[in-house]
N, C-alpha and C. Protein backbone atom coordinates (compact mmCIF):
# COMPACT_ATOMS: atom_id res chain seq x y z
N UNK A 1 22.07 0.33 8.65
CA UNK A 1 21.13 0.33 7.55
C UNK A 1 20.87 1.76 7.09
N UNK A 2 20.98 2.05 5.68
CA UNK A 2 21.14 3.43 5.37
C UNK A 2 18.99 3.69 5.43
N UNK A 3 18.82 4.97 6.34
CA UNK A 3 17.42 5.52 6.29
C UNK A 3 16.39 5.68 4.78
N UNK A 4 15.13 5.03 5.05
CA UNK A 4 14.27 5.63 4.24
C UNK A 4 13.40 6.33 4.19
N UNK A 5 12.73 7.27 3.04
CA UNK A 5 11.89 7.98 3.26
C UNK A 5 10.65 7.08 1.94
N UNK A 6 9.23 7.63 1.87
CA UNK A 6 8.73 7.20 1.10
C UNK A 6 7.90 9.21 0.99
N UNK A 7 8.06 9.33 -0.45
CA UNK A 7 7.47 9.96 -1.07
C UNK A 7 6.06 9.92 -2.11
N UNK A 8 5.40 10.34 -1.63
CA UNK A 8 3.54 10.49 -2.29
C UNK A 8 3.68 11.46 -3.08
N UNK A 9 3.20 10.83 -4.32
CA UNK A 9 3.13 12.17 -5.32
C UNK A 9 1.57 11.70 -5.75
N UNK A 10 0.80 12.63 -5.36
CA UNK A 10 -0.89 12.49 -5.73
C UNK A 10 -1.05 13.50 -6.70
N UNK A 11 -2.41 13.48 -7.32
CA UNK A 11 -3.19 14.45 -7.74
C UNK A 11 -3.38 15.42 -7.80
N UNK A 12 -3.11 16.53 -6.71
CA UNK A 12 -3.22 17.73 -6.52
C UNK A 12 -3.00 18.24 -7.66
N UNK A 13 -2.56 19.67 -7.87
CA UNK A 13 -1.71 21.21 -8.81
C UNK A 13 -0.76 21.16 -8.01
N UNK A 14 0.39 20.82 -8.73
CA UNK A 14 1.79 21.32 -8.01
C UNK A 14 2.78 20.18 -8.11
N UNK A 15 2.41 19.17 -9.09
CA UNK A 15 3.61 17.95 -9.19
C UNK A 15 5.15 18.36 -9.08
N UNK A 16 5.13 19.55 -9.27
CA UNK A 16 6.35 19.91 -9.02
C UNK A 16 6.98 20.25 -7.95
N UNK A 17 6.16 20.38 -6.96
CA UNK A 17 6.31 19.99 -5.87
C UNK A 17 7.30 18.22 -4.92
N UNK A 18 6.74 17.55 -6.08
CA UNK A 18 7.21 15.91 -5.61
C UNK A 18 8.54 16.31 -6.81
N UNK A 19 8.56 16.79 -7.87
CA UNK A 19 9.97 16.91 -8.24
C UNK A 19 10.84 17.51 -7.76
N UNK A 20 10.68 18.47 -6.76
CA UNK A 20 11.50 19.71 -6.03
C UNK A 20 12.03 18.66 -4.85
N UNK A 21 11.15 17.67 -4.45
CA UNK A 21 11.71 16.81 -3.56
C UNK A 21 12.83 15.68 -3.53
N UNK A 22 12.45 15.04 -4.55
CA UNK A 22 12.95 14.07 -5.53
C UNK A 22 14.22 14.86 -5.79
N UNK A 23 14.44 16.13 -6.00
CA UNK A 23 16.10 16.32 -6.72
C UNK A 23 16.45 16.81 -5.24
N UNK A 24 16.08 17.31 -4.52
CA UNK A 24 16.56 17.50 -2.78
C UNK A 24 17.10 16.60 -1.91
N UNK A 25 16.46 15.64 -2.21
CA UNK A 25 16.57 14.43 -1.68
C UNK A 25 17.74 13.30 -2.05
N UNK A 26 18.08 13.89 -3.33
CA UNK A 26 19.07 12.87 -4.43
C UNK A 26 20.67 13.16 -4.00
N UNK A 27 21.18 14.35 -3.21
CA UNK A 27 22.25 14.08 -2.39
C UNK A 27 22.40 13.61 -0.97
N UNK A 28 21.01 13.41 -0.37
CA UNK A 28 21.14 13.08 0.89
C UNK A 28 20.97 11.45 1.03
N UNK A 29 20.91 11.26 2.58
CA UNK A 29 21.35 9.49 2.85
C UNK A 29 20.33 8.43 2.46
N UNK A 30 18.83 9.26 2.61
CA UNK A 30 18.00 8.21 2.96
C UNK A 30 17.82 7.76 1.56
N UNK A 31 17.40 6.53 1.54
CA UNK A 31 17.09 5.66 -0.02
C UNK A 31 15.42 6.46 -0.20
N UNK A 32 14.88 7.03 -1.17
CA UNK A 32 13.67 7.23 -1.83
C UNK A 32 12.91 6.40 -2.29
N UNK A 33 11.97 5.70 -1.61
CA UNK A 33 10.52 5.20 -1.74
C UNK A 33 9.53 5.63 -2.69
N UNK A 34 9.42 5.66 -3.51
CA UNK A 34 8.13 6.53 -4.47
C UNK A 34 7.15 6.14 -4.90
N UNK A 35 6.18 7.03 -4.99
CA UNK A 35 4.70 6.18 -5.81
C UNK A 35 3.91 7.34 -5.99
N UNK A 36 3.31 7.16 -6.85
CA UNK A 36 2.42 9.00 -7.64
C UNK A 36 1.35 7.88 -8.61
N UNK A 37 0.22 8.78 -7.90
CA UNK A 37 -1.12 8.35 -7.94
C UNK A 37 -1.42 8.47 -9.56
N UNK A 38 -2.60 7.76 -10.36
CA UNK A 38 -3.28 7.93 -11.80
C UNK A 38 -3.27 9.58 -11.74
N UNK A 39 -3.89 10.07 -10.76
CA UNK A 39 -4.39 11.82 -10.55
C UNK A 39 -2.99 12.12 -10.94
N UNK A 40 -2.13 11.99 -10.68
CA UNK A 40 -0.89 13.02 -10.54
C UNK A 40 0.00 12.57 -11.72
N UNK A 41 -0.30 11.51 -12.35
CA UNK A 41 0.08 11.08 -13.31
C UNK A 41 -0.21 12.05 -14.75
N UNK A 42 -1.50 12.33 -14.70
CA UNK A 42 -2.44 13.41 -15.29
C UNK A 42 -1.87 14.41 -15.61
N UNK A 43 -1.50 14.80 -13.81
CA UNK A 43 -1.51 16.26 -13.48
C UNK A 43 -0.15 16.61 -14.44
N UNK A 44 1.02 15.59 -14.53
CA UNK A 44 2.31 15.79 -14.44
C UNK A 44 2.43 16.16 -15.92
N UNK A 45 1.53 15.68 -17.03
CA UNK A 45 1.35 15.74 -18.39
C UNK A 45 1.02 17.28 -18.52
N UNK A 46 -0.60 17.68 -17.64
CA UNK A 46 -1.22 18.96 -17.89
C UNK A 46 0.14 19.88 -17.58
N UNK A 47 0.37 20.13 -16.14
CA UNK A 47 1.29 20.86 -16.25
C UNK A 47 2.82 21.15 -16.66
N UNK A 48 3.18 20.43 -16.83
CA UNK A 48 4.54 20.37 -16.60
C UNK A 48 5.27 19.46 -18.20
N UNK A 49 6.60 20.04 -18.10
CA UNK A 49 7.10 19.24 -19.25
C UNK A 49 7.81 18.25 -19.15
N UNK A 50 7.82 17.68 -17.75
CA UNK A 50 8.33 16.54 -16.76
C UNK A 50 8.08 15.03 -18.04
N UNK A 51 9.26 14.19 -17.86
CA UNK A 51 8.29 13.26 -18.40
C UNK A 51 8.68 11.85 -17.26
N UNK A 52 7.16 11.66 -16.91
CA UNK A 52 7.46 10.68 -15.71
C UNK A 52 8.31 9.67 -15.95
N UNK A 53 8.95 8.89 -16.84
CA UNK A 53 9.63 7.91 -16.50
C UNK A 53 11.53 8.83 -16.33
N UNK A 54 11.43 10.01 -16.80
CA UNK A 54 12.64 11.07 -15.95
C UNK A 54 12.25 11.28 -14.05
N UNK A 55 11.46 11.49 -13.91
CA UNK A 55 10.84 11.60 -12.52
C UNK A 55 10.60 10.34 -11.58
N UNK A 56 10.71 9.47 -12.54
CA UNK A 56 10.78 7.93 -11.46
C UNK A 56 12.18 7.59 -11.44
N UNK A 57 12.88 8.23 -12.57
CA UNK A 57 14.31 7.88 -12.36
C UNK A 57 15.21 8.45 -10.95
N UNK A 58 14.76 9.27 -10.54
CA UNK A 58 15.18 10.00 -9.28
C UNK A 58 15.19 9.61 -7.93
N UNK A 59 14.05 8.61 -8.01
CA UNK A 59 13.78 7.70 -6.69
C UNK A 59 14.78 6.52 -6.73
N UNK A 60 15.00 5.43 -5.50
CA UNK A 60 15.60 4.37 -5.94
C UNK A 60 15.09 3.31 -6.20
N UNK A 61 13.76 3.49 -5.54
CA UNK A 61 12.45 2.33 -5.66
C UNK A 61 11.03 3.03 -5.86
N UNK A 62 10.68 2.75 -7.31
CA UNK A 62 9.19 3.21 -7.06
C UNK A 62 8.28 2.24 -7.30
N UNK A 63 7.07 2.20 -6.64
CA UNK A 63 6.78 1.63 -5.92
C UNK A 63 5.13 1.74 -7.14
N UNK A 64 4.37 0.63 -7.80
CA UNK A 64 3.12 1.29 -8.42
C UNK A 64 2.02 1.46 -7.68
N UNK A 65 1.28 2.56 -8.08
CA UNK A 65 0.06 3.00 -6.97
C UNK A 65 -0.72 1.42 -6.68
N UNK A 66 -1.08 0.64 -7.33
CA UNK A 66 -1.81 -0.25 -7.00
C UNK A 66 -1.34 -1.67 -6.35
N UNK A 67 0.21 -1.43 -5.78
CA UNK A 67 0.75 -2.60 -5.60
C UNK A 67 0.68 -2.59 -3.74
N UNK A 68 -0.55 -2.99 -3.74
CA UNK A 68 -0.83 -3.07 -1.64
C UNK A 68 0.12 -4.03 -0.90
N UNK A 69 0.63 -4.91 -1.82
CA UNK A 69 1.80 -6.08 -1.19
C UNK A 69 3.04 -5.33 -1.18
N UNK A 70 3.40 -4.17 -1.62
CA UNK A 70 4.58 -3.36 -1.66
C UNK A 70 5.63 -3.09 -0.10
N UNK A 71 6.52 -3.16 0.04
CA UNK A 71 6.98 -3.19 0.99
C UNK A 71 7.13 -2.04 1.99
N UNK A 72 6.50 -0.68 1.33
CA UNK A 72 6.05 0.45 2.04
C UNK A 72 4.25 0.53 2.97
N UNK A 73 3.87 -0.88 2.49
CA UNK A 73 3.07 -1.15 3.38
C UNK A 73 2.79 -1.70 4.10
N UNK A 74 3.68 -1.91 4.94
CA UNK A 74 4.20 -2.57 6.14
C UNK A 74 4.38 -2.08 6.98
N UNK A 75 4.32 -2.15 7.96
CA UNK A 75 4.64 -1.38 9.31
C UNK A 75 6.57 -1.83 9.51
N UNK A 76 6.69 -3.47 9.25
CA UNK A 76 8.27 -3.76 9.43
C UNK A 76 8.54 -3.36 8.98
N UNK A 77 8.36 -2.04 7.85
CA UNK A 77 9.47 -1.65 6.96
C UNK A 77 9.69 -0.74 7.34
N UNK A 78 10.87 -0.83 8.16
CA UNK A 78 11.45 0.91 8.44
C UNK A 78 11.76 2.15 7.79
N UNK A 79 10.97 3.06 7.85
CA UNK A 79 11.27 4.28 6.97
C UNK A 79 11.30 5.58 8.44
N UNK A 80 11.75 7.02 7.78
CA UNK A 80 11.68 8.06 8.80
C UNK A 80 10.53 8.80 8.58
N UNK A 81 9.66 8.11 7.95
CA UNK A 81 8.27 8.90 7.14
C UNK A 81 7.71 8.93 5.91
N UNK A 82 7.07 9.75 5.82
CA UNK A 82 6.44 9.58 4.13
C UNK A 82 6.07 11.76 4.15
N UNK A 83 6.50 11.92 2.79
CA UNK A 83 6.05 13.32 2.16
C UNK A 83 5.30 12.72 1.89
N UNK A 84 3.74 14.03 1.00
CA UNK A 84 3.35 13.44 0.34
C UNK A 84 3.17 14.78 -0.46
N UNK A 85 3.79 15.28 -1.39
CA UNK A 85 3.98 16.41 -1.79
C UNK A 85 3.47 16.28 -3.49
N UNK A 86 2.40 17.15 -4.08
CA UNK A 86 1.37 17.60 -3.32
C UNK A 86 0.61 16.40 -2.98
N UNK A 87 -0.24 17.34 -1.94
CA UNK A 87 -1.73 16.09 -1.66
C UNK A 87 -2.63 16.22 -1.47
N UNK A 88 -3.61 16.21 -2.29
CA UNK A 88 -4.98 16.44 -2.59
C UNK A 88 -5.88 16.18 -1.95
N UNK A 89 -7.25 16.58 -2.26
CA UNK A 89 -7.89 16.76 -0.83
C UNK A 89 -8.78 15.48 -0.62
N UNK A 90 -9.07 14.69 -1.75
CA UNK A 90 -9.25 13.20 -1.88
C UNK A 90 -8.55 12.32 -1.06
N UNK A 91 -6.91 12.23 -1.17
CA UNK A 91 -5.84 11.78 -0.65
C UNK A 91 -6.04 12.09 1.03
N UNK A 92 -6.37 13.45 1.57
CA UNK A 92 -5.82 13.62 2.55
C UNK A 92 -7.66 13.13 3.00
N UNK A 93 -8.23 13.33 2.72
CA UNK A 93 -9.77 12.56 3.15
C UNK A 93 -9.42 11.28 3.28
N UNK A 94 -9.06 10.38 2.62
CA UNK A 94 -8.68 8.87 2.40
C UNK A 94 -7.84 8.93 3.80
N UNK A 95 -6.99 9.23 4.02
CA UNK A 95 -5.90 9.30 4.69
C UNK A 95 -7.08 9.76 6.33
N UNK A 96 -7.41 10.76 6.05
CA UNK A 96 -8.07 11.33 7.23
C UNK A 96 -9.02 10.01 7.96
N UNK A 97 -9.85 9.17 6.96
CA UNK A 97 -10.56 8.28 7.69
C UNK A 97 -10.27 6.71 7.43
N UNK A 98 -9.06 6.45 6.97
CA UNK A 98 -7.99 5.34 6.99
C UNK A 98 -8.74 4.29 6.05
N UNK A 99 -8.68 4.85 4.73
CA UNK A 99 -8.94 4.29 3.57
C UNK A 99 -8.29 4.18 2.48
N UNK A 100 -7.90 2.86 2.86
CA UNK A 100 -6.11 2.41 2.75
C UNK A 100 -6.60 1.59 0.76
N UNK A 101 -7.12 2.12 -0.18
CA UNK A 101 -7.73 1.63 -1.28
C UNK A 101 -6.32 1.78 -2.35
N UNK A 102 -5.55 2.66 -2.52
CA UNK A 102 -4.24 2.47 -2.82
C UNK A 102 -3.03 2.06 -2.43
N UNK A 103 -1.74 2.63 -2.67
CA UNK A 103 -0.41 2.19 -2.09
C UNK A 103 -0.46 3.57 -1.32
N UNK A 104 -0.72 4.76 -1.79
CA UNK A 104 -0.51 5.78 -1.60
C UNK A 104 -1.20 5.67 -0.16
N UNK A 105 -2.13 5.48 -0.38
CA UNK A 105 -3.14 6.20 1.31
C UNK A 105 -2.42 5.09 2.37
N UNK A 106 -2.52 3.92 1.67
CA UNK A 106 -1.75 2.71 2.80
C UNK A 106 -0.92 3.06 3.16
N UNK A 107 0.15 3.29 2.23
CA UNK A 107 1.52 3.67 2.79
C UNK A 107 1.43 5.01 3.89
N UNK A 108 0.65 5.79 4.02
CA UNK A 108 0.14 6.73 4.55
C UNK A 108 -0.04 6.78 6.06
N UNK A 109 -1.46 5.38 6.24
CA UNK A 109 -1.89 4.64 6.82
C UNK A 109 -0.98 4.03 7.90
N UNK A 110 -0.06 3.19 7.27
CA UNK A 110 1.25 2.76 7.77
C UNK A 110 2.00 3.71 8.64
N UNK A 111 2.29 4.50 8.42
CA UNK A 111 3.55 5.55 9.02
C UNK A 111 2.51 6.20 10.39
N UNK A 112 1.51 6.73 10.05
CA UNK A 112 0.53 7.35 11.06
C UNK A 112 0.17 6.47 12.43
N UNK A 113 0.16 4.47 11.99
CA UNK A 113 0.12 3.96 12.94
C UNK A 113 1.21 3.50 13.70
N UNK A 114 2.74 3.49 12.88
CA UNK A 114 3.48 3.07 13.29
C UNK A 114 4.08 4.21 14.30
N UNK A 115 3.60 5.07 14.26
CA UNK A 115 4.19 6.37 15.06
C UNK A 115 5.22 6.84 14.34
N UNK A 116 5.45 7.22 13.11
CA UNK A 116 6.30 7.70 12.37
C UNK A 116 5.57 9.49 12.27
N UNK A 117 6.78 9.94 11.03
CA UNK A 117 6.21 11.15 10.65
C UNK A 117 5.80 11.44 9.34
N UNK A 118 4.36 12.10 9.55
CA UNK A 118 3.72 12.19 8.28
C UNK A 118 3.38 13.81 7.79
N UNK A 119 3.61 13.92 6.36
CA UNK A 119 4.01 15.40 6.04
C UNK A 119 2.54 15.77 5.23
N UNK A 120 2.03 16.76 4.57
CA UNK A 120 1.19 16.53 3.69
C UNK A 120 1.00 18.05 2.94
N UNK A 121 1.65 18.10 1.74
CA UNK A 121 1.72 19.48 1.23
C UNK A 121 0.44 19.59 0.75
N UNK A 122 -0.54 19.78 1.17
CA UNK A 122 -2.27 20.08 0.93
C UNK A 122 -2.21 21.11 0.19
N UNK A 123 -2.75 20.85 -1.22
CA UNK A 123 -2.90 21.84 -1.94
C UNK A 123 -4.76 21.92 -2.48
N UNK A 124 -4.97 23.21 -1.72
CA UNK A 124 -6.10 23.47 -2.01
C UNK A 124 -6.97 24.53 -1.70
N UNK A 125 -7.21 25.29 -2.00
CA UNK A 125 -8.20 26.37 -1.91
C UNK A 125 -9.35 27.39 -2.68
N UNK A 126 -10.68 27.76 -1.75
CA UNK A 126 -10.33 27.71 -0.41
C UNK A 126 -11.04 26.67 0.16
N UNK A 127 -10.84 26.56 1.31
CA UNK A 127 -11.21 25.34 2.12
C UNK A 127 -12.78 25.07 2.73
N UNK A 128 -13.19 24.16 2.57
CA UNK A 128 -14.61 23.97 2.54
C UNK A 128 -14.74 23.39 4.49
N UNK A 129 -15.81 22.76 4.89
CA UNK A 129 -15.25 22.83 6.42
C UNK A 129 -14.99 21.26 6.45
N UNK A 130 -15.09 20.26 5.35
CA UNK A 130 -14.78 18.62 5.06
C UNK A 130 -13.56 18.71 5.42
N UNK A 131 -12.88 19.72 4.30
CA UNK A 131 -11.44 19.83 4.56
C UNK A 131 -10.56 20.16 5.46
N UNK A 132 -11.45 21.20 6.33
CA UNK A 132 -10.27 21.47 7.49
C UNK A 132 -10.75 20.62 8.46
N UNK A 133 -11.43 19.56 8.59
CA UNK A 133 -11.96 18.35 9.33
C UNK A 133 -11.43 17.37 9.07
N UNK A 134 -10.78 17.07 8.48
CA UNK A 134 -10.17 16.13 7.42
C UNK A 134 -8.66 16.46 7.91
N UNK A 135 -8.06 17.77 7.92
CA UNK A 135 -6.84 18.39 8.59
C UNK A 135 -6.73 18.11 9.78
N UNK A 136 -7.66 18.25 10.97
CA UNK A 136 -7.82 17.86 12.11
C UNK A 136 -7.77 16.56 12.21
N UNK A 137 -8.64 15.92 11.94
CA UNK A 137 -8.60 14.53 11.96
C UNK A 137 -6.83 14.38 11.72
N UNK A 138 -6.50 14.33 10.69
CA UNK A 138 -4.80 13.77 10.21
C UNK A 138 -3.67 14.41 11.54
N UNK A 139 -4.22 15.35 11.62
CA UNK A 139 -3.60 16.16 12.82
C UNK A 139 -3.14 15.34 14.50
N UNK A 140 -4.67 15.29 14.30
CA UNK A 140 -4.60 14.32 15.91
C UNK A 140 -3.98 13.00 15.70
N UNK A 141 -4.30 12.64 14.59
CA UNK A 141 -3.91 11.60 14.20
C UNK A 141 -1.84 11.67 14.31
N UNK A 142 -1.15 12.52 14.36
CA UNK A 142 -0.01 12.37 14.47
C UNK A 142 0.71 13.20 13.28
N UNK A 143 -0.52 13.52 11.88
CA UNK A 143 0.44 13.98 11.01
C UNK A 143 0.59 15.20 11.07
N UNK A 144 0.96 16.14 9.78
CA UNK A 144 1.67 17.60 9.95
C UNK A 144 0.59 17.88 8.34
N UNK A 145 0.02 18.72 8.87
CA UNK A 145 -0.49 19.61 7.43
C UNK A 145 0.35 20.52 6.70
N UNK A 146 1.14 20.57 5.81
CA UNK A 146 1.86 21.73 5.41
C UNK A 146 1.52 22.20 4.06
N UNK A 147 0.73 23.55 4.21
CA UNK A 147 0.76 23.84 2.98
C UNK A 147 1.55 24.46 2.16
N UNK A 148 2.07 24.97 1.06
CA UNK A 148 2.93 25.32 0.44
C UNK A 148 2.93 26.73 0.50
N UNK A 149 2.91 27.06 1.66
CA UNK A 149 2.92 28.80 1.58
C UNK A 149 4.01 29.40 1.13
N UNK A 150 4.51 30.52 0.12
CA UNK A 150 5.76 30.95 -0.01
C UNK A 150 5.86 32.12 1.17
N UNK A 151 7.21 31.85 1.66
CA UNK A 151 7.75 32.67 2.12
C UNK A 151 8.55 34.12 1.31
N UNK A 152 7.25 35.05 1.28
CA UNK A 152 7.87 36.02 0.45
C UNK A 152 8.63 37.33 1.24
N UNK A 153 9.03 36.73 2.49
CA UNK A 153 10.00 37.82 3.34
C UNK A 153 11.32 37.50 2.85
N UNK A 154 11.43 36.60 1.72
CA UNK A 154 12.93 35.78 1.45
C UNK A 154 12.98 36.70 0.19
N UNK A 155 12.07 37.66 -0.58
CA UNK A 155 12.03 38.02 -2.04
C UNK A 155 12.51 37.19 -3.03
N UNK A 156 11.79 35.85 -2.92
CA UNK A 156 12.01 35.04 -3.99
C UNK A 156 12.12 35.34 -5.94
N UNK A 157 12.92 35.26 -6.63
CA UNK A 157 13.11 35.43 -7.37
C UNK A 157 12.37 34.89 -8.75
N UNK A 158 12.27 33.58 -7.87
CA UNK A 158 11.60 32.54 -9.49
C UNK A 158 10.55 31.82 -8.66
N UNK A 159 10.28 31.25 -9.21
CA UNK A 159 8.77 30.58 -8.96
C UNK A 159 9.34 29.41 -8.24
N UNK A 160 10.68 28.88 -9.21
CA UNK A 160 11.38 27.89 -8.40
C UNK A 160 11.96 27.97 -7.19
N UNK A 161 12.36 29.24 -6.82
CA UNK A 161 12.46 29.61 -5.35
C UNK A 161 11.94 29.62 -4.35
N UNK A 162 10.59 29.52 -4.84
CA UNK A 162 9.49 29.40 -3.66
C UNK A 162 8.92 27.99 -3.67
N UNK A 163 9.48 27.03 -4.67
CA UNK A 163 8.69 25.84 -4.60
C UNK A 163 9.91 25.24 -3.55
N UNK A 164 10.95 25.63 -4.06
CA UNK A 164 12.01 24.95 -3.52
C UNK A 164 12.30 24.98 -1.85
N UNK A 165 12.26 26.43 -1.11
CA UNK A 165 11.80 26.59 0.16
C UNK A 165 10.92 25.96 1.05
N UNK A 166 9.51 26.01 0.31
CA UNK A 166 8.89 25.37 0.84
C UNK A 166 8.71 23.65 0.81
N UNK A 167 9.51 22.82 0.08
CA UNK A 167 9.72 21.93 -0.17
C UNK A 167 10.93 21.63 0.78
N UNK A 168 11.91 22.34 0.48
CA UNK A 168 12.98 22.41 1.93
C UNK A 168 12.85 21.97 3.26
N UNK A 169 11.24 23.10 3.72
CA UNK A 169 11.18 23.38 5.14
C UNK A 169 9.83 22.04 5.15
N UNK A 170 9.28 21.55 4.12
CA UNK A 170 8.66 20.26 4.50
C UNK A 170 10.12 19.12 5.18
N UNK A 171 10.73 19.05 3.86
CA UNK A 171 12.09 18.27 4.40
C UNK A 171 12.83 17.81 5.72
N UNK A 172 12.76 19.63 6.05
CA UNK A 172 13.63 19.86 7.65
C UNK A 172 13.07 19.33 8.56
N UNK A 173 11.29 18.64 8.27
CA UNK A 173 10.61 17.92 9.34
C UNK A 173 10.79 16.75 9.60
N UNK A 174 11.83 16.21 8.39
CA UNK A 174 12.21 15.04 8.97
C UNK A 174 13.80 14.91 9.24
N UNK A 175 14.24 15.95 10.24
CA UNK A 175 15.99 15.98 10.80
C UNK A 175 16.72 15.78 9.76
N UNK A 176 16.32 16.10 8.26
CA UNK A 176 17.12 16.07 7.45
C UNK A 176 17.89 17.16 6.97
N UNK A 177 19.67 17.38 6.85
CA UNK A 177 20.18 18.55 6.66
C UNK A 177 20.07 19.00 4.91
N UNK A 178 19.13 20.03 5.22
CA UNK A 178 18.56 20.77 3.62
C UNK A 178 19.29 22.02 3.68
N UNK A 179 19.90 21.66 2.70
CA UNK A 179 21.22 23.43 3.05
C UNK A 179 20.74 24.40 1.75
N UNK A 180 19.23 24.48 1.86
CA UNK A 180 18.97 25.11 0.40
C UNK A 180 17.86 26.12 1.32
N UNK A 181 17.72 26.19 2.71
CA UNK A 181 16.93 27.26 3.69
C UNK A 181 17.50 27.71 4.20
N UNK A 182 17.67 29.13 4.07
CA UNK A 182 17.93 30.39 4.18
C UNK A 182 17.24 30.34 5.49
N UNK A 183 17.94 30.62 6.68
CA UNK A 183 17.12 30.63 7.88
C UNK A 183 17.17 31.63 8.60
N UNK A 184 16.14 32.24 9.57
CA UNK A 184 16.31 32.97 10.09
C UNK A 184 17.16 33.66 11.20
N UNK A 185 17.80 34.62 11.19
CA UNK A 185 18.82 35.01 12.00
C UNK A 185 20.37 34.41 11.61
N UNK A 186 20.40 34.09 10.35
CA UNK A 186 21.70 33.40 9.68
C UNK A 186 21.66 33.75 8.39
N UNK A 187 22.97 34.75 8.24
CA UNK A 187 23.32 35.08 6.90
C UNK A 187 22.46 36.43 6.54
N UNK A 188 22.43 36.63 5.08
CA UNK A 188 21.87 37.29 5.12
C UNK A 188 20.24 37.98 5.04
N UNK A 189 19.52 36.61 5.38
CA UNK A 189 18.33 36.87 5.31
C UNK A 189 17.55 38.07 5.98
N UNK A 190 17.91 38.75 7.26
CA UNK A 190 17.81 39.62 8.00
C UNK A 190 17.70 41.00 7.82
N UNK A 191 16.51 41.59 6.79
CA UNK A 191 17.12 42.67 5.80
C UNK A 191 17.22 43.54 7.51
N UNK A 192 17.74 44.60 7.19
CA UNK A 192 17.47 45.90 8.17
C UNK A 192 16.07 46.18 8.98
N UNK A 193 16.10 46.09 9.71
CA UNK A 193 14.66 46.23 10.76
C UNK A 193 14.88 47.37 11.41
């Protein structure tokens, strides 16, 4: 059975974030799960010149925020995890105290109990102490907080360079081969020390 992933595209600043994934993801094995919240629906208009029904085309199944009978909310449904790139601090609260009111947080919900792996590009600052309580909580809980820090020891060039890295090294958390990270001690990342 070829692997799935399910991808969260919420609300946050940074939809481009869930697009950096979405085209990363489009040569590798696993089938793409998708669903992006009303918030990020918004967001994808304000910022960006994206037009979502190009951005749902990228997934193989997307999935609508309000559909709780969806088959990503299931525990039988085998996936290797869920991104949820970005994810807002609503989302990761929901998520933090298992308030499963969308597809998004369910599907969320799902992976955290099934003992899967859960990613969460938290975009937000700065952090109030709800929020890094809210981090903890998801934490113990099994998931991975990742925020979108750029790695600027790489001297990223474009803006897209740094979305793309860090979108990468969310990736690499799920044993997936992302040949777009420049890694350390390989090649030439290593300036002179």
């Amino acid at each position: 059975m070829k692997p799935r992933i399910i991808l969260g595209i919420s609300g946050a600043s940074g939809f481009q974030y869930g697009v950096k994934a979405l085209e990363l993801l489009q040569p590798l094995p696993p089938e793409v799960h998708l669903v992006i919240s009303k918030g990020a629906e918004k967001t994808c208009e304000l910022e960006t010149d994206y037009r979502l029904d190009e951005v749902m085309a990228m997934a193989d199944v997307v999935h609508p925020i309000g559909d709780l009978g969806a088959s990503i909310s299931s525990g039988s449904f085998k996936t290797v995890g869920m991104l949820i790139a970005p994810c807002s601090m609503r989302t990761l609260g929901a998520i933090a105290h298992a308030l499963t009111d969308n597809l998004l947080t369910r599907a969320a919900d799902v992976v955290l109990k099934e003992r899967r792996r859960l990613v969460l590009l938290a975009r937000e600052t700065p952090l109030n102490l709800g929020h890094i309580r809210n981090m903890q909580a998801v934490t113990e809980m099994g998931g991975i907080i990742f925020p979108p820090v750029p790695a600027l020891y790489q001297r990223p060039p474009t803006v897209d360079a740094i979305i793309t890295h860090s979108v990468s090294r969310a990736l690499d958390l799920f044993d997936l081969e992302i040949n777009t990270i420049p890694r350390w001690g390989e090649g030439k990342l290593n300036h002179d020390r």
